[in-house]
N, C-alpha and C. Protein backbone atom coordinates (compact mmCIF):
# COMPACT_ATOMS: atom_id res chain seq x y z
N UNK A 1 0.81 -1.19 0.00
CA UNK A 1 0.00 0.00 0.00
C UNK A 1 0.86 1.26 0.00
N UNK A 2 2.38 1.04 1.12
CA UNK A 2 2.60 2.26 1.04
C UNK A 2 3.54 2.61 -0.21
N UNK A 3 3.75 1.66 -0.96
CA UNK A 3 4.94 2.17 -2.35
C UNK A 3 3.54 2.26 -3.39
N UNK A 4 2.66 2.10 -3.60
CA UNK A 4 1.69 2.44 -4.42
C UNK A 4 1.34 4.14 -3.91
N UNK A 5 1.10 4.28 -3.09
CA UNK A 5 0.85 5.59 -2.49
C UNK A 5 2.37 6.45 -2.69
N UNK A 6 3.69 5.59 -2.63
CA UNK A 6 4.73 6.48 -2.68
C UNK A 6 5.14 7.16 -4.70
N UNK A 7 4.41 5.95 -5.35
CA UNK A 7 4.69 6.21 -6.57
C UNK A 7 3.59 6.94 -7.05
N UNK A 8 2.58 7.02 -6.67
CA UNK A 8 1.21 7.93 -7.13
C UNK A 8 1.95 9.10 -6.80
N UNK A 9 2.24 9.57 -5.32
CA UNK A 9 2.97 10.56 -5.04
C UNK A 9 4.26 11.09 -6.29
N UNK A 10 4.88 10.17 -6.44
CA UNK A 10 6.15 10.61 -7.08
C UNK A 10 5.91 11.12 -8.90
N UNK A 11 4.33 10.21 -9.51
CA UNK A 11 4.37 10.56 -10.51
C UNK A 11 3.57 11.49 -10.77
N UNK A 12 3.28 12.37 -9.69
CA UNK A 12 2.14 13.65 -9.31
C UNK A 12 3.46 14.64 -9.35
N UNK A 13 4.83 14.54 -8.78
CA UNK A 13 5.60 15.32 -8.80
C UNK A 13 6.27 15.72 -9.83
N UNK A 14 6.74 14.82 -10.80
CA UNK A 14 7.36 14.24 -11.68
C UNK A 14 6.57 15.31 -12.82
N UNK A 15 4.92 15.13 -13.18
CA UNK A 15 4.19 15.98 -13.94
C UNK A 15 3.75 17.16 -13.70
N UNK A 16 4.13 17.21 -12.41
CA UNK A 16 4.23 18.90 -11.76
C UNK A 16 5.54 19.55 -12.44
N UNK A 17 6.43 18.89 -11.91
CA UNK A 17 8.19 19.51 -12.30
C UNK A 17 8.32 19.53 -14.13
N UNK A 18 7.70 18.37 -14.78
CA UNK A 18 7.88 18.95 -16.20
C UNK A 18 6.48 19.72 -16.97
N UNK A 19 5.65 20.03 -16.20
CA UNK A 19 4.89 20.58 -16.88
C UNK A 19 5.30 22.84 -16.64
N UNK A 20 5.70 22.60 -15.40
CA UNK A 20 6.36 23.89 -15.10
C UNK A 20 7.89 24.09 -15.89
N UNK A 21 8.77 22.84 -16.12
CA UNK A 21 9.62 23.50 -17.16
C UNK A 21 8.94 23.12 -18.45
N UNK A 22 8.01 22.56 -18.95
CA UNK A 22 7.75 23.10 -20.49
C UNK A 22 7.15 24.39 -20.66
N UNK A 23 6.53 24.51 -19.53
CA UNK A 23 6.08 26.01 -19.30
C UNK A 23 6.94 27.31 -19.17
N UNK A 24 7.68 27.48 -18.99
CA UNK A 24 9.29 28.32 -19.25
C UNK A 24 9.55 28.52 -20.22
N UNK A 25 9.78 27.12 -20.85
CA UNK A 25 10.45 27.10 -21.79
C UNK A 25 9.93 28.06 -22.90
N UNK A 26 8.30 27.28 -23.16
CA UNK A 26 7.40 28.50 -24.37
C UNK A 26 7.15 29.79 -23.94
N UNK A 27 7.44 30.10 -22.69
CA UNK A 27 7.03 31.90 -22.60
C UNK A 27 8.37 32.38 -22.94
N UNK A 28 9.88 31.74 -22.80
CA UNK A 28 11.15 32.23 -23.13
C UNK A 28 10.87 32.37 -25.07
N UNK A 29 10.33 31.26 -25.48
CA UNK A 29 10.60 31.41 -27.00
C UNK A 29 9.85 32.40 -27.11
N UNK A 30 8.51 32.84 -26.74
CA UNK A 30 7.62 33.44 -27.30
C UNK A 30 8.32 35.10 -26.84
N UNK A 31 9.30 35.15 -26.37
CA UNK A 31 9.93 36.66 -25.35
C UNK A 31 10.50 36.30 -27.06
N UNK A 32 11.70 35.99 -26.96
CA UNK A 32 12.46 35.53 -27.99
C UNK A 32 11.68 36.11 -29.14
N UNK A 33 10.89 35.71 -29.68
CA UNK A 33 10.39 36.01 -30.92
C UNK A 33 9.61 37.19 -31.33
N UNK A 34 8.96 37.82 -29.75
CA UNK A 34 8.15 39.19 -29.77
C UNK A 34 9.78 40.00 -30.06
N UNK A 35 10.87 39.78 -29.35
CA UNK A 35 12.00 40.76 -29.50
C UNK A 35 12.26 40.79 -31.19
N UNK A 36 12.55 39.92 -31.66
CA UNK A 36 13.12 39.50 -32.61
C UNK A 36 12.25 40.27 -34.15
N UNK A 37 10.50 40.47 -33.67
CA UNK A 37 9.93 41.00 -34.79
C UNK A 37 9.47 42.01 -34.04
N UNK A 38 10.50 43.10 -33.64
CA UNK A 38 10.19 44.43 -32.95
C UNK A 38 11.42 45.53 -33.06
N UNK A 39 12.05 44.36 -33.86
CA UNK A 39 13.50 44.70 -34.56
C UNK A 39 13.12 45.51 -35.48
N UNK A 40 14.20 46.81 -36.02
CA UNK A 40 14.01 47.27 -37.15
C UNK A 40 15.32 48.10 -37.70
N UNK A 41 14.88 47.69 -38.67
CA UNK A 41 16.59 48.41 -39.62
C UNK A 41 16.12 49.41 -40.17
N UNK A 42 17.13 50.46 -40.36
CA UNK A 42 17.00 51.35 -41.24
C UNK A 42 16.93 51.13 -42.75
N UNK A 43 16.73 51.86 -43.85
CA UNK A 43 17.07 51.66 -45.02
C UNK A 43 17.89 52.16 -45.69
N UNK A 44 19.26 51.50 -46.20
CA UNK A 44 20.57 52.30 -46.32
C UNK A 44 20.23 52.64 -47.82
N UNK A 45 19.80 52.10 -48.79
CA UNK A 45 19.51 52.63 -50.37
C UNK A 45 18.67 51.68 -50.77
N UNK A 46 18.56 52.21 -51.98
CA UNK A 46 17.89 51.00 -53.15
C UNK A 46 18.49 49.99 -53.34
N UNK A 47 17.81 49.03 -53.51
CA UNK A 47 18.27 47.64 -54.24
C UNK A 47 18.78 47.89 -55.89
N UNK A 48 19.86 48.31 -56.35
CA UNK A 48 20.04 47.90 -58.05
C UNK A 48 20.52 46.59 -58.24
N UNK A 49 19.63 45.86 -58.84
CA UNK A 49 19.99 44.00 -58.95
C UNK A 49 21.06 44.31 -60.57
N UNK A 50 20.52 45.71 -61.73
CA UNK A 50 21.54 45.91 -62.69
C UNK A 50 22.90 45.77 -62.99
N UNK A 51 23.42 46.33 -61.80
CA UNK A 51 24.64 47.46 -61.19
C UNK A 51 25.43 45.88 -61.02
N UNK A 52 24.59 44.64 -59.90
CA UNK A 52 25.10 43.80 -59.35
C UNK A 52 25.68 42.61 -60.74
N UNK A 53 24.58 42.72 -61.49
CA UNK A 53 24.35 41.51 -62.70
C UNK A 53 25.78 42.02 -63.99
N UNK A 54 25.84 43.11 -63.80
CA UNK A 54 27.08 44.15 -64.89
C UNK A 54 28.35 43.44 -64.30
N UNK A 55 28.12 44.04 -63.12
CA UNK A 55 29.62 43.49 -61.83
C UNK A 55 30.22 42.21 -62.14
N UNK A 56 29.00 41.32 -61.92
CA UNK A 56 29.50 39.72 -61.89
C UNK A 56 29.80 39.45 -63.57
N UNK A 57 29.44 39.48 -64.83
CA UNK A 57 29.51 39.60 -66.40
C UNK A 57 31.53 39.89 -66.16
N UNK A 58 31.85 41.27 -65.89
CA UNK A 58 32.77 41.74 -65.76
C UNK A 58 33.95 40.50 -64.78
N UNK A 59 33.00 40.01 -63.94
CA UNK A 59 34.17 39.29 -63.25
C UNK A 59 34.42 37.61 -63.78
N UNK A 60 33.32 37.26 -64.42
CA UNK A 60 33.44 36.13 -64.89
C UNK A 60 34.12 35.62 -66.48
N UNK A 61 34.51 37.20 -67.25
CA UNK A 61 35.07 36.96 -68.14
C UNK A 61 36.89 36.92 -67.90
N UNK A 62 36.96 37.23 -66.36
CA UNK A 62 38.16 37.20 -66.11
C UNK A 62 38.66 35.46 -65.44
N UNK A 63 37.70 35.15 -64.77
CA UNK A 63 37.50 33.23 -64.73
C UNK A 63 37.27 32.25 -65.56
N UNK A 64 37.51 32.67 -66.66
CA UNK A 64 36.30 31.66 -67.91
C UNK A 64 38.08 31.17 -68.14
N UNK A 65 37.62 29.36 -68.27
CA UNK A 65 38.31 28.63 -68.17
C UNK A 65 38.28 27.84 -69.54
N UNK A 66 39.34 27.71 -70.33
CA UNK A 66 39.28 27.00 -71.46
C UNK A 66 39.70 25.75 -71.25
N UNK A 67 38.76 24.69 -72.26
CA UNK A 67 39.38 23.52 -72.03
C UNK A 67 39.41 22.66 -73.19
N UNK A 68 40.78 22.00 -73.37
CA UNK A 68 41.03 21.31 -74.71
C UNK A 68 39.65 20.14 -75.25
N UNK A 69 39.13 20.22 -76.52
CA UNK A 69 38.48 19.22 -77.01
C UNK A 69 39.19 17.95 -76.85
N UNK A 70 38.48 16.37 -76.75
CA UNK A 70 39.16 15.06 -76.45
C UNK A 70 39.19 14.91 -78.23
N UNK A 71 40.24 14.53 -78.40
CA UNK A 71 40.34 14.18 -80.26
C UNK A 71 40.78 15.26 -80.82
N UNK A 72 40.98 16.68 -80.43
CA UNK A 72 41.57 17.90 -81.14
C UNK A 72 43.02 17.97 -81.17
């Protein structure tokens, strides 16, 4: 009787102790994530995707790699 009564006891504690740390745990993420989208950046310029696509043309004709035909 009394280890039935000691383990009822123990698995009353057991779901006490992890239901209070899963409980932590989601009010920490949910802190976490209110911070996180309360964030804000400035805006330093425009996006030119042009400017970027010219850039890379220019740098890849300096990488372009030749390679012998098999039979030439």
């Amino acid at each position: 009787m009394k280890q039935a009564l000691w383990f009822v006891v123990g698995m009353f504690l057991g779901y006490t102790a992890l239901s209070i740390g899963r409980a932590s745990t989601k009010q920490d993420g949910i802190a976490l994530e209110g911070s996180v989208f309360e964030t804000y950046v400035k805006k330093q310029r425009e996006i030119d995707l042009q400017s970027g696509v010219s850039r890379l043309s220019k740098l890849e004709k300096k990488y372009h790699e030749s390679f012998r035909r098999k039979g030439a």
